[in-house]
C-alpha atoms as a PDB file:
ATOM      1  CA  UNK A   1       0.000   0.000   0.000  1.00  0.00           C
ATOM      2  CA  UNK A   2       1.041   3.499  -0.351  1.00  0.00           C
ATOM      3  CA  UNK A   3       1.013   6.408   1.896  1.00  0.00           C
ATOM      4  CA  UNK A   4      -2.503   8.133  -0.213  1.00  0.00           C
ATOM      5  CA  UNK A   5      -4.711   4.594   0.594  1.00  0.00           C
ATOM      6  CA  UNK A   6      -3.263   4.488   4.199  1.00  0.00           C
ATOM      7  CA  UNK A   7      -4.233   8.173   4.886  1.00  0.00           C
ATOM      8  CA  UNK A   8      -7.538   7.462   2.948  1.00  0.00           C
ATOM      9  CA  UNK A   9      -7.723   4.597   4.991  1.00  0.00           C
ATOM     10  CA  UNK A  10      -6.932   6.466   8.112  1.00  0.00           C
ATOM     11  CA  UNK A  11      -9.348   9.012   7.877  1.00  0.00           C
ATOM     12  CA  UNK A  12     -12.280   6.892   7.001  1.00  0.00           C
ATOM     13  CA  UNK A  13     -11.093   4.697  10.556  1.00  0.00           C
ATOM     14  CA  UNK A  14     -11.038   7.978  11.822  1.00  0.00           C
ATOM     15  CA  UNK A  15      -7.541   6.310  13.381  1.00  0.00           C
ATOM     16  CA  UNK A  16      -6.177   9.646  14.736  1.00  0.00           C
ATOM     17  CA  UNK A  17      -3.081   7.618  15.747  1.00  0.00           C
ATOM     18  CA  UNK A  18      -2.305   6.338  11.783  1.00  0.00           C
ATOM     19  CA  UNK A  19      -2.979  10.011  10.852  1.00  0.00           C
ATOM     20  CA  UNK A  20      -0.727  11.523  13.500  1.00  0.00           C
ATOM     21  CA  UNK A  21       1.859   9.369  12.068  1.00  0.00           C
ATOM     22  CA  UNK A  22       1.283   9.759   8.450  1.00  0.00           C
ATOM     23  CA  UNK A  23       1.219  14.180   8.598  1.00  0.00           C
ATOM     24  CA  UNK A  24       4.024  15.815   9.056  1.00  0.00           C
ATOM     25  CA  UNK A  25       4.207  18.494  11.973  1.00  0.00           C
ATOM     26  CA  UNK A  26       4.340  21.093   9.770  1.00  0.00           C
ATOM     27  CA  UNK A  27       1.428  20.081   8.310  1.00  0.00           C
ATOM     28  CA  UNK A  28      -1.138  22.361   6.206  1.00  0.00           C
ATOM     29  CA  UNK A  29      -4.407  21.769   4.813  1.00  0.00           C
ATOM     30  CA  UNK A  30      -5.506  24.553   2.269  1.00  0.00           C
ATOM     31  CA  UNK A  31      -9.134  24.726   2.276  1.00  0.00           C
ATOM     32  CA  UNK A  32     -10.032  25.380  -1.248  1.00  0.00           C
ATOM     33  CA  UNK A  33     -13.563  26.967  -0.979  1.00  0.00           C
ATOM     34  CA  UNK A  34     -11.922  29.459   1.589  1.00  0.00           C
ATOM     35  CA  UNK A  35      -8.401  29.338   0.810  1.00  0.00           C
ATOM     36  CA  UNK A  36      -7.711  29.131   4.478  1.00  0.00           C
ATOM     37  CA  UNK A  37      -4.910  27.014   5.909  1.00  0.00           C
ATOM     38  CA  UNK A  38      -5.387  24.667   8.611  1.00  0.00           C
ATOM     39  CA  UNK A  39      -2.912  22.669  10.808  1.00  0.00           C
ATOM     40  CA  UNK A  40      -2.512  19.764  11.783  1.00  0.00           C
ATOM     41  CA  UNK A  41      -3.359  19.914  15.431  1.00  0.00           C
ATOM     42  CA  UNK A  42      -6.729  21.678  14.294  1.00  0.00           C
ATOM     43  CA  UNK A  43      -8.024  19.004  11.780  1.00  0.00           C
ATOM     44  CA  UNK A  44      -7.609  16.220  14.080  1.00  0.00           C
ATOM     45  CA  UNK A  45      -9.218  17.660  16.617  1.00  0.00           C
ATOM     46  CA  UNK A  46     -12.319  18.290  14.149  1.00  0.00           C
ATOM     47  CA  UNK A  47     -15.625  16.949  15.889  1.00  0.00           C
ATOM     48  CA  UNK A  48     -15.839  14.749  12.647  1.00  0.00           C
ATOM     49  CA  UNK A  49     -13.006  12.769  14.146  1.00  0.00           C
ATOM     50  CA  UNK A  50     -15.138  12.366  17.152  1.00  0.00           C
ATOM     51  CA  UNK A  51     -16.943   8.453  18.466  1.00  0.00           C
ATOM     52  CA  UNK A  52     -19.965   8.652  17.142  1.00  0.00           C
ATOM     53  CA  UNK A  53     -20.211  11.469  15.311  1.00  0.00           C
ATOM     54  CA  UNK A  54     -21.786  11.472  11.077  1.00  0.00           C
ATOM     55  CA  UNK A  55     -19.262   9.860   8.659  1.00  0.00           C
ATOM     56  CA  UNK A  56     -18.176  10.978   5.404  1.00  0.00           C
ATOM     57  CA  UNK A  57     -18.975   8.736   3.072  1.00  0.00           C
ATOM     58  CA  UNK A  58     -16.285   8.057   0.639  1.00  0.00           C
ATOM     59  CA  UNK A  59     -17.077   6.495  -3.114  1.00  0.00           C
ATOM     60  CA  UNK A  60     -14.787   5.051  -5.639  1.00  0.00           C
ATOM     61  CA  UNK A  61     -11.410   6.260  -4.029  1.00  0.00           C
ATOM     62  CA  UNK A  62      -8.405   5.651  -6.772  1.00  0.00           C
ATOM     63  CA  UNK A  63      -4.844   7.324  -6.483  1.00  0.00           C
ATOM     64  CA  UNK A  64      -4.300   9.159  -9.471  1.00  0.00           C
ATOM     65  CA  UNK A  65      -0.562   9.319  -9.377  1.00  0.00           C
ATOM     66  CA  UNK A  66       2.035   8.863  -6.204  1.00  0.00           C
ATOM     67  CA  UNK A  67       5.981   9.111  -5.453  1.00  0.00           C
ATOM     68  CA  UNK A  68       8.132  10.388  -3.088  1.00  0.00           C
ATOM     69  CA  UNK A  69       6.666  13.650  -3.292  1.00  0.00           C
ATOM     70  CA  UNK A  70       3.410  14.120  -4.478  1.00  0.00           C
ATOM     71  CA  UNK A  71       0.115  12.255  -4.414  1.00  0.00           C
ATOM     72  CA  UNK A  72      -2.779  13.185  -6.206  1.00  0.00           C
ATOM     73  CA  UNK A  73      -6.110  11.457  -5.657  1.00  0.00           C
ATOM     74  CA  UNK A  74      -9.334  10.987  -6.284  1.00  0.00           C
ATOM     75  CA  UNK A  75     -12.964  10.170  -4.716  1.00  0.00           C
ATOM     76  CA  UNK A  76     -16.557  10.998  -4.650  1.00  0.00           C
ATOM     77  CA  UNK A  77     -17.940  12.213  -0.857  1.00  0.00           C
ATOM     78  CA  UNK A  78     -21.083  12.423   0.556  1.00  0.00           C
ATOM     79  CA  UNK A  79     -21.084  14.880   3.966  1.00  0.00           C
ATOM     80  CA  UNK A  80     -23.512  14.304   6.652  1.00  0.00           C
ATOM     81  CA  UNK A  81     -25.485  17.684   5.644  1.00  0.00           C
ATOM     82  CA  UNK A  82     -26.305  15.681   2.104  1.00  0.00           C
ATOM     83  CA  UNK A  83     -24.045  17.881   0.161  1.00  0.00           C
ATOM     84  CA  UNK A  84     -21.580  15.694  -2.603  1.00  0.00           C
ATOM     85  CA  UNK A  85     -18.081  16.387  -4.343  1.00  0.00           C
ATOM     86  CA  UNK A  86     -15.977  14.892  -6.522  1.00  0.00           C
ATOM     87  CA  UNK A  87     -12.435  15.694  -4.705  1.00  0.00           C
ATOM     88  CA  UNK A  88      -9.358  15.557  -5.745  1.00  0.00           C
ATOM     89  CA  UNK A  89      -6.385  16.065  -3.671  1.00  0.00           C
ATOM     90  CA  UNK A  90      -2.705  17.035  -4.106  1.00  0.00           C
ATOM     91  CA  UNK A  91      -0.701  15.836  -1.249  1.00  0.00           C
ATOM     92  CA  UNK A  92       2.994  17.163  -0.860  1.00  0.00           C
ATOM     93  CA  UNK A  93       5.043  14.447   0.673  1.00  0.00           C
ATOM     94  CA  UNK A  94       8.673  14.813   2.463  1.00  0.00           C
ATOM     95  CA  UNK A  95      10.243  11.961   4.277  1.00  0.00           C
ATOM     96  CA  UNK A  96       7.321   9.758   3.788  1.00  0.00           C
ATOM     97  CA  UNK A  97       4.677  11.813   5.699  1.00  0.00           C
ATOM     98  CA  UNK A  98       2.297  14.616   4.342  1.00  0.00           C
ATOM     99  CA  UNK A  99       3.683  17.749   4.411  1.00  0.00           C
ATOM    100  CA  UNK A 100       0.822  19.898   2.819  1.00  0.00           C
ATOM    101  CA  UNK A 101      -2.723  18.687   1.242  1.00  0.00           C
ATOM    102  CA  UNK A 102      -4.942  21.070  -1.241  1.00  0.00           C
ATOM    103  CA  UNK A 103      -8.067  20.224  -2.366  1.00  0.00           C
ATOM    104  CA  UNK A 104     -10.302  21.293  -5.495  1.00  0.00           C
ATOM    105  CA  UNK A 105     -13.587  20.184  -5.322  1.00  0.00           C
ATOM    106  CA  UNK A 106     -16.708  20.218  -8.116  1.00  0.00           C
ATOM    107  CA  UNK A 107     -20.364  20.007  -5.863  1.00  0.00           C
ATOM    108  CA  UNK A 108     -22.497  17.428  -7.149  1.00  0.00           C
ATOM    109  CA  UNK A 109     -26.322  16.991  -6.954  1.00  0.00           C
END
């Protein structure tokens, strides 16, 4: 497996522990609605990631294209409001872990 299906896989578990592991410290998540930046310690402590609380549901996950430092994927998400994308995601990687994620996303009905 490669490091975009174990963070795919990690966030779906919400497995906080893989995820910690898998992002760098220096971690950044540009929001690409807002353009806003996010760390690391503030999306894993999103309620999302939270027992019990609604799921994303992920569709037809693929990795588009992955080395040692960039991963680009691909899925289809339902949120718990009912809203739907088609994401992709560029991942920057250094040293094996995430260093920065972006996302474009196209809302679906």
């Amino acid at each position: 497996m490669g490091l975009m299906k174990d963070l795919h896989d990690a966030f779906k578990a919400k497995d906080l522990e893989t995820l910690d592991k898998l992002m760098a410290d220096d971690f950044v998540f540009v929001r690409h609605q807002s353009g806003t930046e996010v760390t690391k310690a503030e999306m894993l402590g999103w309620d999302w990631f939270k027992p019990g609380a609604p799921t994303v549901i992920t569709k037809d996950f693929r990795v588009i294209y992955e080395n040692d430092e960039i991963g680009i994927a691909h899925e289809f998400n339902e949120y718990p409001d009912g809203s739907k994308e088609a994401l992709m995601g560029v991942h920057t990687i250094r040293d094996g872990q995430v260093t920065r994620l972006e996302t474009g996303a196209t809302p679906l009905k």
